[in-house]
Protein backbone atom coordinates (compact mmCIF):
# COMPACT_ATOMS: atom_id res chain seq x y z
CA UNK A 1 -3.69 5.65 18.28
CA UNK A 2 -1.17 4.46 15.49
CA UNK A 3 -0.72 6.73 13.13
CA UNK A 4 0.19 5.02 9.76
CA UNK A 5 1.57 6.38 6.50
CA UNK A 6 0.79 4.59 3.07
CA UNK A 7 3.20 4.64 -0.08
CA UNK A 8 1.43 4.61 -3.20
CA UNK A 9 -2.09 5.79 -2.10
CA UNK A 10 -2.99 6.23 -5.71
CA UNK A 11 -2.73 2.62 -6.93
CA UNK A 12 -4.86 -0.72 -6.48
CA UNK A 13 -3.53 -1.55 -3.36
CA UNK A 14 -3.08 1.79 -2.20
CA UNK A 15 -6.65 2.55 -2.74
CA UNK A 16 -7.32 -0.49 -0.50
CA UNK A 17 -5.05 -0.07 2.00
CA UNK A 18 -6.90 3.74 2.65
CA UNK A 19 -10.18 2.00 3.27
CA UNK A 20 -8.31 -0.81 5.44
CA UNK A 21 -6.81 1.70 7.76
CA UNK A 22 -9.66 4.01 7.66
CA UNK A 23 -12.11 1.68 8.98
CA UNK A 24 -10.07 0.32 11.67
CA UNK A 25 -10.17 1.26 15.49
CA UNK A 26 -6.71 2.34 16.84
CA UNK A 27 -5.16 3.30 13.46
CA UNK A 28 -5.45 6.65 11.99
CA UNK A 29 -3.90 7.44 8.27
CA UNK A 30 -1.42 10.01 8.74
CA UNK A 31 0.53 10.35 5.42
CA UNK A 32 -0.35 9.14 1.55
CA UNK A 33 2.21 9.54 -1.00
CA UNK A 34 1.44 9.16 -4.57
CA UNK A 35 4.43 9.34 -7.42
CA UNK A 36 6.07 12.73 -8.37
CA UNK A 37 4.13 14.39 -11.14
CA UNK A 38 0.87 12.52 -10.09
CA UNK A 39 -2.28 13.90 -10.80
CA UNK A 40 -3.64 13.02 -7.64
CA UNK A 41 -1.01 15.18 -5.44
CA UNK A 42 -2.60 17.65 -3.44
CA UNK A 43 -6.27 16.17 -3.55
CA UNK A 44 -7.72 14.93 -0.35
CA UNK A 45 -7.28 10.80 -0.47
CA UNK A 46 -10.46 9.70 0.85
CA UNK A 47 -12.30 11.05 -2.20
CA UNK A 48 -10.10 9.19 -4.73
CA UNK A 49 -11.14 6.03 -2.36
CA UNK A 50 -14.80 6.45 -2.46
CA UNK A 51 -14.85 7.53 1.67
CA UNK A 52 -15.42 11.68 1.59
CA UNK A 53 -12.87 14.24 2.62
CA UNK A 54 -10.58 12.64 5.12
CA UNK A 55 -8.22 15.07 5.99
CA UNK A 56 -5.15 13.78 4.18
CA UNK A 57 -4.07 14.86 0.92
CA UNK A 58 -1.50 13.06 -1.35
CA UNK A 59 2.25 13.72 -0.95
CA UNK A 60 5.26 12.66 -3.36
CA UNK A 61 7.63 13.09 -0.33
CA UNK A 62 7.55 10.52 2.60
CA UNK A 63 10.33 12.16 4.48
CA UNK A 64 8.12 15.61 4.87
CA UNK A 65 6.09 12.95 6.41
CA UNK A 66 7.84 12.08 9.13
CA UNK A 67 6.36 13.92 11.90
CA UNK A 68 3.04 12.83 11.21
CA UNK A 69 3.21 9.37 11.10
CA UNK A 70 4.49 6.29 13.11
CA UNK A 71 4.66 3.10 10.71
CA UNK A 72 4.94 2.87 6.87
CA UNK A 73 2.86 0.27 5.07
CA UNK A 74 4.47 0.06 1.95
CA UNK A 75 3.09 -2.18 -1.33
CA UNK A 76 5.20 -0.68 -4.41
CA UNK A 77 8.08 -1.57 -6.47
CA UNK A 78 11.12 -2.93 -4.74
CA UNK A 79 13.27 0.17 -6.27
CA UNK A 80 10.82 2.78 -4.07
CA UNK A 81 10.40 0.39 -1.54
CA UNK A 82 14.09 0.27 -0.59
CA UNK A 83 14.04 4.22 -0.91
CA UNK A 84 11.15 4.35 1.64
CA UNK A 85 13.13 1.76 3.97
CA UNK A 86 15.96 3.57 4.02
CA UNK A 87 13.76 6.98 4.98
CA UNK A 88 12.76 4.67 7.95
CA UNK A 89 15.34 3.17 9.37
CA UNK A 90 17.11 6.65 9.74
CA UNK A 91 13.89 7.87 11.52
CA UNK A 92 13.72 4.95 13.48
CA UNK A 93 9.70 4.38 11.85
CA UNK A 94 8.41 0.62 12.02
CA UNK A 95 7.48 -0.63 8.37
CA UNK A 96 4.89 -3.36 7.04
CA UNK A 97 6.08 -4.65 3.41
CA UNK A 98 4.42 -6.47 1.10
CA UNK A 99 6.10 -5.51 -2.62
CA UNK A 100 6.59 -8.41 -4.31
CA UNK A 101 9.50 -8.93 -7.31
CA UNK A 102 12.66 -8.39 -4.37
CA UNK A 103 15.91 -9.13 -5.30
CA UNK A 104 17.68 -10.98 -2.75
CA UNK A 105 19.51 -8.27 -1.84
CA UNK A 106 17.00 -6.49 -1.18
CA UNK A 107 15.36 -9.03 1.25
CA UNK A 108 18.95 -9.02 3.17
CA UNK A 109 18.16 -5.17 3.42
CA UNK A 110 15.17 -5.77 4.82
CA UNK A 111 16.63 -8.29 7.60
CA UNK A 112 19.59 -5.84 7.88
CA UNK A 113 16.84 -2.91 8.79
CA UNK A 114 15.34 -5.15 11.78
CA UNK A 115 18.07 -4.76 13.61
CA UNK A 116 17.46 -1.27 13.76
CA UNK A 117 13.43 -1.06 13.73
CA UNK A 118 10.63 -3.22 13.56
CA UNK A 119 10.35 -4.96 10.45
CA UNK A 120 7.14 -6.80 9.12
CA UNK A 121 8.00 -8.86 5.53
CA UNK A 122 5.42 -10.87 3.86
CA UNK A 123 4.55 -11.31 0.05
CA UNK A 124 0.93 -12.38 0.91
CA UNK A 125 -0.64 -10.90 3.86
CA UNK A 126 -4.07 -12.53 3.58
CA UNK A 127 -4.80 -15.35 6.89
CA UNK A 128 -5.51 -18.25 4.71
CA UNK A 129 -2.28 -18.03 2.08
CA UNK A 130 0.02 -18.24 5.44
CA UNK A 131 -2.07 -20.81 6.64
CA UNK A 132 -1.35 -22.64 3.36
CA UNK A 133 2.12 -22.04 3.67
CA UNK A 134 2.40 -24.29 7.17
CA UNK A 135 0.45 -26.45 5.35
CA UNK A 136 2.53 -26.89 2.65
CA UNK A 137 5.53 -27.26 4.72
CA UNK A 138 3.94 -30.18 7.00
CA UNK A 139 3.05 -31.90 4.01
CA UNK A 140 6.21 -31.83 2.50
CA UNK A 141 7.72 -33.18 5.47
CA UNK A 142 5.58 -36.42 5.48
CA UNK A 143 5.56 -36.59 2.13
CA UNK A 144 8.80 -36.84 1.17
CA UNK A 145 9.41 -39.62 -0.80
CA UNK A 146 7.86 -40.27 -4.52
CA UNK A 147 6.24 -37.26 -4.92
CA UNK A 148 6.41 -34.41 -7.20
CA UNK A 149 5.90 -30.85 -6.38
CA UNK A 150 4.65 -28.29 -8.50
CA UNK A 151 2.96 -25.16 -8.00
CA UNK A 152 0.65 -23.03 -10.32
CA UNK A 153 -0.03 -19.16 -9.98
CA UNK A 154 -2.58 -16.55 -11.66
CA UNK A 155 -2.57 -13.01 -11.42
CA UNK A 156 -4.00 -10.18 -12.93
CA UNK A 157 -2.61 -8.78 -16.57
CA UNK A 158 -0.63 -6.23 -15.16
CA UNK A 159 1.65 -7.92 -12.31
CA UNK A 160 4.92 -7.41 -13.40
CA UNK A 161 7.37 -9.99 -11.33
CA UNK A 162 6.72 -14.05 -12.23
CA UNK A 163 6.65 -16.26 -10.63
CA UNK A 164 4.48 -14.02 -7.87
CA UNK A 165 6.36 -13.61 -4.51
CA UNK A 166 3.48 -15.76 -3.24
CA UNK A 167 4.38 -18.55 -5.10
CA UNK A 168 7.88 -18.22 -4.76
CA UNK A 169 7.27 -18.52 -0.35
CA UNK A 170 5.24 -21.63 -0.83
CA UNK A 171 7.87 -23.49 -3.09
CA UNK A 172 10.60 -22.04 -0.04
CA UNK A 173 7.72 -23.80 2.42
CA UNK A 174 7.85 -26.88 0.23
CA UNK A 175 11.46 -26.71 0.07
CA UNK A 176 12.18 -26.92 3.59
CA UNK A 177 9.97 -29.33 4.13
CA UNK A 178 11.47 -32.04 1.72
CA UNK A 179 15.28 -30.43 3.41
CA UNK A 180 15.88 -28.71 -0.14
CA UNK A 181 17.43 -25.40 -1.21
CA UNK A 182 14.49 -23.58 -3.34
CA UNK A 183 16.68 -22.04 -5.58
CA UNK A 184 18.76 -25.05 -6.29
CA UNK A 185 15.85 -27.09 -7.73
CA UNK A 186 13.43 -24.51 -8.75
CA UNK A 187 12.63 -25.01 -12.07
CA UNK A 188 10.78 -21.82 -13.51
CA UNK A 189 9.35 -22.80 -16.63
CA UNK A 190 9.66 -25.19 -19.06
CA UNK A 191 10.01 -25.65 -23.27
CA UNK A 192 10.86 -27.39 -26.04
CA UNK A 193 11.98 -31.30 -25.70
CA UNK A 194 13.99 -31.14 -21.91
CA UNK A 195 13.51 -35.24 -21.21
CA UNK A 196 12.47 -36.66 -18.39
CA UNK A 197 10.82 -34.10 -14.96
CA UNK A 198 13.73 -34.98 -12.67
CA UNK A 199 13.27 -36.02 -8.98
CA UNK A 200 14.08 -33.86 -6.67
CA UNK A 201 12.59 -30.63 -8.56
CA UNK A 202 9.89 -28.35 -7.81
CA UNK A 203 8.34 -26.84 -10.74
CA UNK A 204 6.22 -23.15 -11.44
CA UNK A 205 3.55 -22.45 -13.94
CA UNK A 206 2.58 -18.77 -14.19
CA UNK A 207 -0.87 -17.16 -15.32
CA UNK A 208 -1.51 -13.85 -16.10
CA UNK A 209 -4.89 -12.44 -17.56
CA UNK A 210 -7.52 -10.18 -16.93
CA UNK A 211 -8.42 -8.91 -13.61
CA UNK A 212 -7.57 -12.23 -11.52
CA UNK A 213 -6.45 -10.76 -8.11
CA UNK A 214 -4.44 -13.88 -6.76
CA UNK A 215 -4.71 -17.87 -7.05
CA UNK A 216 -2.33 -20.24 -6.29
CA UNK A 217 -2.09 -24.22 -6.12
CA UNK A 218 0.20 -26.47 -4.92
CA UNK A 219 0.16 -30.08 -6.01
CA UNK A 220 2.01 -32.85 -4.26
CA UNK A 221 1.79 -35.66 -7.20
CA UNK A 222 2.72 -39.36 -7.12
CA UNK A 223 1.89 -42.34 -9.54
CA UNK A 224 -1.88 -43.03 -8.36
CA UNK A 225 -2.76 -39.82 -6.59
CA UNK A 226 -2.79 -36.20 -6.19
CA UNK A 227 -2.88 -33.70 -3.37
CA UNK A 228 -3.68 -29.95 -4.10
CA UNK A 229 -3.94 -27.44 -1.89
CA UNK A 230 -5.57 -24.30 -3.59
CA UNK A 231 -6.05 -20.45 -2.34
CA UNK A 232 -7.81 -18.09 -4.03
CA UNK A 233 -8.35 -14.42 -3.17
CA UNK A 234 -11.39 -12.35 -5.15
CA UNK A 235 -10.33 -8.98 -3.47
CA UNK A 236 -7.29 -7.10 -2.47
CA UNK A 237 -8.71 -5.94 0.76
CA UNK A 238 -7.83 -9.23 2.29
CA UNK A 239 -4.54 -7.95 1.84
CA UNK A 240 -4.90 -4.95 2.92
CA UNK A 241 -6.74 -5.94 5.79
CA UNK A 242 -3.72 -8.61 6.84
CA UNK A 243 -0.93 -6.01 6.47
CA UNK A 244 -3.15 -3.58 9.14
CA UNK A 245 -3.34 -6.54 11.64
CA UNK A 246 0.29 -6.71 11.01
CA UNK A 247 0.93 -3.04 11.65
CA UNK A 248 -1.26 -3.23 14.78
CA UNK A 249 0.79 -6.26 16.39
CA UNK A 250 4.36 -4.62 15.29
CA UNK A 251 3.59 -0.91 17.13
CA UNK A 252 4.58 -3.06 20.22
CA UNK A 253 7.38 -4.93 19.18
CA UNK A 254 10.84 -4.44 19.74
CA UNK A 255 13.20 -4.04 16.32
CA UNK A 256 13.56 -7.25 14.37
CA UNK A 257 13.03 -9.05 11.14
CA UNK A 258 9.37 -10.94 10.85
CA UNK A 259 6.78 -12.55 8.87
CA UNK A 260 2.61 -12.76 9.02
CA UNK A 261 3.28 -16.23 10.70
CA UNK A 262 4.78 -14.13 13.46
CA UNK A 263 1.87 -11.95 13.26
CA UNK A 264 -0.58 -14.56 12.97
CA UNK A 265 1.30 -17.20 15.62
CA UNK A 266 1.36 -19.68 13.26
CA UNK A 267 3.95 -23.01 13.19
CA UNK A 268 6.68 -21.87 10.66
């Protein structure tokens, strides 16, 4: 039985994640933290998540945790995620990530950490959206010449980090496909009179409003035509139900640095 600890119980995803790992066979949740001064800590977290009395009760300390649990599926803000790696790596405890809004440092910690434990990195967790991104990639490569990526994003009104993290992988998968450096040629938004779109850029357009979970479009545009390839995700489980199919394939792995299209066997 793998016995897996959530940070931030008390949130959107958190709340998700409980009923993920609740309802599936071989996991058991262990340890819930909520923040410091929450006033969820102490109360039992399957009531806050609509399941009954389950037993565990919200902590703000992950490291009183560490007895009780195994793996670490963590979904917060990169400043508390690196705080919770760190807690890991020193108790050698495998951890699932999917905070969004990292720093590039911060992803090099993460790398740096699978050297030590089993890592699992992915800003989108759901089976489609990594799907997408080996689309995305193949059609870049064949398409290559004369076309014009772009790539449009919604979220809810409360997401903090634009473009999304999702958004930001599938330009990378575009990237690489047409044998470009992302962050050489991103171009983030745009204003005012800038002239003509040049070539060899690919472009972001960011949404934000209302409850919209996640939707995200890529178009590959050329004088005549237009491909798009769209995903769209109506509820966060699908999220939280990727990154517990994740933690279930990295109990068994030895320490390194991967991705859901390691999880999911999927052409990178």
């Amino acid at each position: 039985m793998l016995r897996i600890a959530i940070a931030g119980g008390a949130g959107r995803m958190g709340q998700a994640l409980i009923q993920a790992v609740s309802a599936q066979q071989g996991a058991q949740l262990a340890w819930v933290t909520a923040l410091p001064g929450s006033a969820c800590l102490g109360q039992d977290v399957g009531l806050s998540a609509g399941l009954g009395a389950l037993g565990v009760c919200f902590s703000d300390d992950l490291a009183q945790g560490l007895d009780h649990f195994d793996l670490l599926i963590d979904f917060t803000s990169p400043e508390s995620s690196m705080q919770h790696l760190a807690i890991c790596q020193a108790a050698g405890k495998a951890v699932v990530m999917g905070t969004t809004g990292l720093s590039a440092e911060q992803r090099e910690q993460l790398r740096q950490a699978g050297q030590q434990i089993p890592v699992v990195y992915e800003a989108n967790m759901s089976l489609g959206l990594n799907l997408l991104l080996s689309l995305v990639k193949q059609v870049a490569e064949r398409l290559n010449e004369g076309y014009d990526v772009e790539i449009i994003e919604a979220h809810h009104r409360h997401k903090v980090d634009a473009p999304s993290g999702t958004a930001l992988r599938l330009g990378e998968a575009a990237a690489e496909g047409l044998g470009r450096d992302l962050y050489e040629v991103a171009v983030y938004g745009r204003e005012g009179n800038e002239g003509p779109r040049k070539d060899s850029t690919i472009g972001f357009a960011t949404i934000r409003a209302a409850d919209v979970v996640g939707e995200h479009a890529v178009w590959f545009a050329t004088e005549g035509e237009r491909l798009e390839l769209h995903h769209k995700a109506s509820s966060r489980m699908t999220f939280a139900k990727g990154a517990v199919r994740a933690a279930l394939w990295l109990v068994e792995k030895q320490p390194g640095f991967y991705d859901m299209r390691d999880v999911l066997s999927l052409p990178k």
